[in-house]
Structure formats: C-alpha cells, structure tokens
Protein backbone atom coordinates (compact mmCIF):
# COMPACT_ATOMS: atom_id res chain seq x y z
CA UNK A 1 13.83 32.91 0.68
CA UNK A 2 11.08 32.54 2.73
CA UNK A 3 10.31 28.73 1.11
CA UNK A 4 13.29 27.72 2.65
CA UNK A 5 14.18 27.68 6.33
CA UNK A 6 15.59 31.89 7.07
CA UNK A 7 18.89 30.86 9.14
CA UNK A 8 19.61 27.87 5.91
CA UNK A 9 19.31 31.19 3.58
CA UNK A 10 21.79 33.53 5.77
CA UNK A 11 24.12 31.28 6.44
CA UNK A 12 25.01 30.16 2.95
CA UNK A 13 25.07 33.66 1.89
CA UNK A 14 27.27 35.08 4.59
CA UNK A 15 29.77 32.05 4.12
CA UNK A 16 30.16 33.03 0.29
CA UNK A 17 30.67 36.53 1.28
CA UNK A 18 33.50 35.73 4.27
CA UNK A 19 35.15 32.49 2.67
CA UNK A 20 37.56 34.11 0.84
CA UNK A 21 39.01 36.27 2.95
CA UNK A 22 39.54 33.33 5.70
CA UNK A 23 42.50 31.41 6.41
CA UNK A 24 40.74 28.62 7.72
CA UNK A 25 39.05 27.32 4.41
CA UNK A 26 40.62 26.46 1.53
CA UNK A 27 41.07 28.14 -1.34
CA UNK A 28 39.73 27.11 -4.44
CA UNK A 29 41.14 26.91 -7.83
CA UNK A 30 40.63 29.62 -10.45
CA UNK A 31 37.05 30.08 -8.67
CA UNK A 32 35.74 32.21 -5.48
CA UNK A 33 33.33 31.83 -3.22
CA UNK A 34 31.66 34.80 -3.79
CA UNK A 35 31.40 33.15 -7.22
CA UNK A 36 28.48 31.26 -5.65
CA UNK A 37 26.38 33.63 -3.99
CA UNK A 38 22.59 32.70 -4.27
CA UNK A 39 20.83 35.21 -5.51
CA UNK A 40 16.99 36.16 -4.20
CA UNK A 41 15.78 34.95 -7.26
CA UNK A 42 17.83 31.05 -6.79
CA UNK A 43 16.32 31.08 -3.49
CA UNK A 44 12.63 31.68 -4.71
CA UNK A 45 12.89 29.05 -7.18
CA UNK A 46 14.72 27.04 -4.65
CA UNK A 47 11.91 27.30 -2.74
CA UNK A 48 9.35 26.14 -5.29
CA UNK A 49 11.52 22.60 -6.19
CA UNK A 50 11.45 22.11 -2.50
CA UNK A 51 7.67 22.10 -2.56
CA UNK A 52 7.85 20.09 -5.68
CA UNK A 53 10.04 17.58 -4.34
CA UNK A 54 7.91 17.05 -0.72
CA UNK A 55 5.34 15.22 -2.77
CA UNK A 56 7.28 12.36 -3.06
CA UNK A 57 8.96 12.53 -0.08
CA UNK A 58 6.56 12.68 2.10
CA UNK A 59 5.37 9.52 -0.39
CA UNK A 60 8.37 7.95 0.41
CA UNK A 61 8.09 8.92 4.35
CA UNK A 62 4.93 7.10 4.34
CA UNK A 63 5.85 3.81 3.20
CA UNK A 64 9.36 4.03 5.86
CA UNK A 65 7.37 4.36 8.68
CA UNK A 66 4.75 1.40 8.01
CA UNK A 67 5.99 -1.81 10.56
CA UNK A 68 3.52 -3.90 8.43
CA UNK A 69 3.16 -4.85 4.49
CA UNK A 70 3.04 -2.02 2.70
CA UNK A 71 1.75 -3.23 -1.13
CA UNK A 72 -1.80 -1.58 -0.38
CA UNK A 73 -0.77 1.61 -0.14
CA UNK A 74 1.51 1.44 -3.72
CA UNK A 75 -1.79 2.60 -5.69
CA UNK A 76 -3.55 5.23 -3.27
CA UNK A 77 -0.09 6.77 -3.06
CA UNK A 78 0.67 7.24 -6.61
CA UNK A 79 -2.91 8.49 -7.39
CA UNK A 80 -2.05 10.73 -4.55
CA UNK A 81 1.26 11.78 -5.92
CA UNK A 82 -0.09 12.17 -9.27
CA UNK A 83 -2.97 14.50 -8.22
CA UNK A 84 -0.92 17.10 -6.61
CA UNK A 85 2.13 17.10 -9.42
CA UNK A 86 -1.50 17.88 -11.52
CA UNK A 87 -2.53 20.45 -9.08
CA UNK A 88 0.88 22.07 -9.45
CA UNK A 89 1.08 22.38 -13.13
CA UNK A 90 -2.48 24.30 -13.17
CA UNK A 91 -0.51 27.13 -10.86
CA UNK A 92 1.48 30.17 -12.19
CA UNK A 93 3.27 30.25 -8.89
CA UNK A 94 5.04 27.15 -10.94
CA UNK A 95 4.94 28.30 -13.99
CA UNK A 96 8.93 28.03 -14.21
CA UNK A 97 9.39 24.73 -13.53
CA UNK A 98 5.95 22.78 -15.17
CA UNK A 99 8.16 21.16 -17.89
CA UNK A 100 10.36 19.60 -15.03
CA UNK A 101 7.00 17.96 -12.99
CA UNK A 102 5.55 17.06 -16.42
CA UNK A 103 8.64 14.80 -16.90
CA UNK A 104 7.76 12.96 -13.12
CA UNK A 105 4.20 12.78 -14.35
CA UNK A 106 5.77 10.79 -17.26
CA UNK A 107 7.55 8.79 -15.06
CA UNK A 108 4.93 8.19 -12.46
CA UNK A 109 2.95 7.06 -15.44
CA UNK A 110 4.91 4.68 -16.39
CA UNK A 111 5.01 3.24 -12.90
CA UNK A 112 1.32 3.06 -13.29
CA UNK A 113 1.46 1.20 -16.29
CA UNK A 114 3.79 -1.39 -14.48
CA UNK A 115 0.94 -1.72 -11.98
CA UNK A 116 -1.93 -2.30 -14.19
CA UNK A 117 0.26 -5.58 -15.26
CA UNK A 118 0.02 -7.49 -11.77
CA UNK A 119 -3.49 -7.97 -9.67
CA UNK A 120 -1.60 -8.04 -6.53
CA UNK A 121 -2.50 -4.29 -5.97
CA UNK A 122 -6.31 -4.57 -6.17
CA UNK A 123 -6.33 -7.65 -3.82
CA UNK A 124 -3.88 -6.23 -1.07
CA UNK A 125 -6.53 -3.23 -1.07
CA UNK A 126 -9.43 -6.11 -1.14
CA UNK A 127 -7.93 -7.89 1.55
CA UNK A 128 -7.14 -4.70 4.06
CA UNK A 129 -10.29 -4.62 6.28
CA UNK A 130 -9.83 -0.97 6.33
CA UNK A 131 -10.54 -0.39 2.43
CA UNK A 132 -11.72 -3.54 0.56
CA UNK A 133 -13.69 -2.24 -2.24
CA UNK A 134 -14.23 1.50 -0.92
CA UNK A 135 -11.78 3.00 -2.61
CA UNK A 136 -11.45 0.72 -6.13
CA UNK A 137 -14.45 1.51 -6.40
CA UNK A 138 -14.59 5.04 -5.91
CA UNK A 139 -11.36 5.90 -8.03
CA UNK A 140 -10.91 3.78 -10.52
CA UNK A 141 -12.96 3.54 -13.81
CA UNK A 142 -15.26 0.64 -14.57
CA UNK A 143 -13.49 -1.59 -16.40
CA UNK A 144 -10.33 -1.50 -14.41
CA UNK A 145 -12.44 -2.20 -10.69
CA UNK A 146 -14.06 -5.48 -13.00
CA UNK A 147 -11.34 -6.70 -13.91
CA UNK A 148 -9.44 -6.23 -10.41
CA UNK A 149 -12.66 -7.81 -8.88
CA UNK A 150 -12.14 -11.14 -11.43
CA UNK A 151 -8.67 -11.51 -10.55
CA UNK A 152 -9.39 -11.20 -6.56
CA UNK A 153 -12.27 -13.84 -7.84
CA UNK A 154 -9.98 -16.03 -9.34
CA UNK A 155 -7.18 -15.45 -6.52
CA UNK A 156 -10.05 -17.14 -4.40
CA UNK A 157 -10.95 -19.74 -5.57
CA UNK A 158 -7.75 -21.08 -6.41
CA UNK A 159 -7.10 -21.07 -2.37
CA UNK A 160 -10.40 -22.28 -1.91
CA UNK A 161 -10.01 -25.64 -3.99
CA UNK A 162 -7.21 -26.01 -1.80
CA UNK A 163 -8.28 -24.88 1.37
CA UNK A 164 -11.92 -27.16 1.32
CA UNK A 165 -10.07 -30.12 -0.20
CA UNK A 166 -7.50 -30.27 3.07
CA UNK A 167 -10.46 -29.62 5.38
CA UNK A 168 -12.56 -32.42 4.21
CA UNK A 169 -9.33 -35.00 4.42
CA UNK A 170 -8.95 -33.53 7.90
CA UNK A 171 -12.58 -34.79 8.51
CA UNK A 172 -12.46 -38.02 7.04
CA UNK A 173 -9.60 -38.61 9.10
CA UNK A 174 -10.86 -37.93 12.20
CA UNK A 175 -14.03 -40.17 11.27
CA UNK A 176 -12.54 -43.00 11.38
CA UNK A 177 -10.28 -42.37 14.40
CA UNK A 178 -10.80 -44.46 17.38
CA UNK A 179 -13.55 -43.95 19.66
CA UNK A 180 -12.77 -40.06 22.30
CA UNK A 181 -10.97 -41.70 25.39
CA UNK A 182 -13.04 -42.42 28.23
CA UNK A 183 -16.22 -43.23 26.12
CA UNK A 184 -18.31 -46.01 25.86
CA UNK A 185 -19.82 -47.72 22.70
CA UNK A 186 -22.43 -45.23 22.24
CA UNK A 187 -19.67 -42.48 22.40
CA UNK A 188 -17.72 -43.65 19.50
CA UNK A 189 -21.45 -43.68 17.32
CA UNK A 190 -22.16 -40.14 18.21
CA UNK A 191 -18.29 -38.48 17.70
CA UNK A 192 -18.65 -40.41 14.10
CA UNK A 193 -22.23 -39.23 13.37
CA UNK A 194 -21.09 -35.32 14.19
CA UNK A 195 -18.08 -35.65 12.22
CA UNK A 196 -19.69 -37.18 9.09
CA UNK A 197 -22.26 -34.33 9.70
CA UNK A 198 -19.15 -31.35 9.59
CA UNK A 199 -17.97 -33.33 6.54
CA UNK A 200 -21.20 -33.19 4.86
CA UNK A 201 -21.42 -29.52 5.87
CA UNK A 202 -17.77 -28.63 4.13
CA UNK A 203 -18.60 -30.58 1.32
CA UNK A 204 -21.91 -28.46 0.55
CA UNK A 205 -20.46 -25.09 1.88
CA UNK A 206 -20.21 -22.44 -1.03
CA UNK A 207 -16.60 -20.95 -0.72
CA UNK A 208 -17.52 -17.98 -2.46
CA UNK A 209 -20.02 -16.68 0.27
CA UNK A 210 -16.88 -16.48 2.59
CA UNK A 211 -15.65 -14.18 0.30
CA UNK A 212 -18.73 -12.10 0.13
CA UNK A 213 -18.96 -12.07 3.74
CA UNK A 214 -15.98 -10.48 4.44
CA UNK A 215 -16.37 -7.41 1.48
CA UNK A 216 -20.27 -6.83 3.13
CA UNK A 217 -18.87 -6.87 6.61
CA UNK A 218 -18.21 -2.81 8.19
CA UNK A 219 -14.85 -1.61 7.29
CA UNK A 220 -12.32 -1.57 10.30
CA UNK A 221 -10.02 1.06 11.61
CA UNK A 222 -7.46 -1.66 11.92
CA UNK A 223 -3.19 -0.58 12.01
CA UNK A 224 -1.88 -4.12 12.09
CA UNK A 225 -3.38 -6.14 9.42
CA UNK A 226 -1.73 -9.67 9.62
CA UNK A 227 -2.53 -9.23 13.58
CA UNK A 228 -6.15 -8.85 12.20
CA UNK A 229 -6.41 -11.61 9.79
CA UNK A 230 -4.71 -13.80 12.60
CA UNK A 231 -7.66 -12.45 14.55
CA UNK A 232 -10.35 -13.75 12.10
CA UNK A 233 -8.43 -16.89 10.57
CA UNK A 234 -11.41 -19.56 11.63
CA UNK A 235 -14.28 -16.75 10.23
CA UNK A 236 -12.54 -16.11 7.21
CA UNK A 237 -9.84 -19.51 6.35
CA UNK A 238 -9.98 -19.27 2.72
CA UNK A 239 -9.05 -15.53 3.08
CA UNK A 240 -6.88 -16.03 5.71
C-alpha cells in the first residue's frame, strides 16, 4: 500500500465495502462490490508495476515536454530505459513480476534493432553541440561508433558537394557583375581581384575540416538547438 498514494488505497477499499449497501450506485449483475476488494497483497504488487511502469513514462514525459526536435534523445533514452528494466530484474523485491519486464526488454530490443537500420540517430547526436561524439563514444561498442562516424562522414560530404558547388557559382557571379556603385575604374579592378581571390579560396577549402572543427570545438550547454545552428550558420554552412 504504501507504493501507491495512502488516500488512492482507502478510498477504493472503503467504496467496495459501502457500495452495496447504497442506493445511489448501481447494482451490478450476479457480482458485488465487495467482490472486488484489493487485498494488501494486490496493493503491494500494485505498487511494484507502478514502479515498473514509471520507466517508460517518465521516458515518454521526456520527449512531451521537448519544444525542439527530439530524434537525439531516441537512443540515450532507450539505453536509459533498458538499464533500469536490467537493474530491476537483478532485484528480489521484483522477483514476481521479472518474466513480465523481460518481455519489454524483448520489445525494447527490438526497437533497438529498428535503430541500428537508419544513421539518422548517430548524426542528430553528432550534430547537437551539447553531445557530438561524447556519448557514442562512451556507450557504444567499437564497431557500431565507426560505422555511425562513416555515415555522419558520408552525410557530409554529400551536403558539402552541394553546398561548395552553389558557393563558387555565387562567386563567379558576382565577378563579373558590374563595377560597386559610386566607384571609379580602379574600383571595379579591385572588387574583381577580391572576388576571384574568395573564389580561389572556396575552390581550395577542404570541406571536411569544417566538419572537424565543429566535433573539436567545447561542447555547449545549449536548450534550443536549431536557434544554435542558426547562430553559427556562416562558421559551420555545410553543417548548417
């Protein structure tokens, strides 16, 4: 009784003991009331499922009250999840009802699997300045973080071709624009020599050290991520 809230308890048991001698509640058929009295014993193992069942809904809690994407936290909180259904089955205080969590470890494993079939997991965690790498690379075994760390790889530089090919046309462009208004001959020579310069300069630029910059930078306590990358969209644009 005491897992569960003392007046939730009381109540329930004094309506099964007054219900059927009321007038104002209706009678049932070929059953009583009293026929449902919890006994101490219900309300201890009541008790346990409650504590059973808070895992994932405090799982579920965290994910409702995120205003922002939510697909990084999908792995930390099923490793979470997972650890303290474990924990659980390891104590005789739940003894009684291991064969029930062992059947939501199943099931959580099975979610798991589904995960290990997309790379969108890793690289939300890669790309949330407030983990990156840490944790991958703390929790998960070797050959799982490598092959996370290809696909964000991969993810890259298939944004990169992209992103460096529109840049340079942007460039070229604005080389052969007309001379900055208000300036002379000599104007028009230096705005085309600085741009051919920038265009040299994104031609040469290795994409990949973008990348690298951003995983060696110090992690940030950041809440609103897409705020963030907003923030940092000219120091990181391939990222971004």
């Amino acid at each position: 009784m005491s897992l569960i809230m003392p007046w939730l308890g009381m109540a329930v048991d004094k309506f099964c003991l007054v219900a059927d001698s009321s007038s104002k509640v209706p009678k049932l058929k070929k059953k009583k009331y009293a026929d449902y009295t919890v006994s101490p014993e219900e309300w201890e193992m009541l008790g346990l499922i409650r504590e059973v069942l808070r895992e994932p809904r405090d799982a579920q809690s965290s994910f409702s009250s995120e205003s922002g994407p939510t697909v990084w936290r999908v792995v930390p909180t099923l490793e979470l999840l997972q650890d303290h259904w474990e924990t659980l089955t390891k104590m005789k205080k739940f003894e009684r009802l291991k064969p029930a969590i062992e059947k939501g470890l199943q099931k959580l494993h099975k979610y798991y699997t589904l995960i290990d079939q997309s790379n969108v997991y890793f690289i939300a965690l890669a790309l949330d300045p407030k983990w990156k790498l840490e944790y991958t690379s703390m929790k998960w075994d070797s050959e799982y973080y490598k092959m996370g760390l290809d696909a964000l790889q991969n993810a890259f530089d298939k944004y990169a071709v992209r992103v460096v090919a529109s840049e340079v046309a942007e460039v070229q462009q604005a080389a052969h624009e007309s001379p900055v208004k208000g300036g002379g001959y000599g104007d028009a020579m230096v705005h085309k020599a600085v741009n051919a310069h920038r265009e040299r300069e994104k031609c040469g630029r290795n994409p990949h050290q973008e990348l690298q910059d951003y995983l060696d930078s110090p992690l940030e306590d950041v809440v609103y991520r897409v705020k963030w990358w907003g923030h940092h969209s000219t120091q990181y644009p391939i990222c971004m």
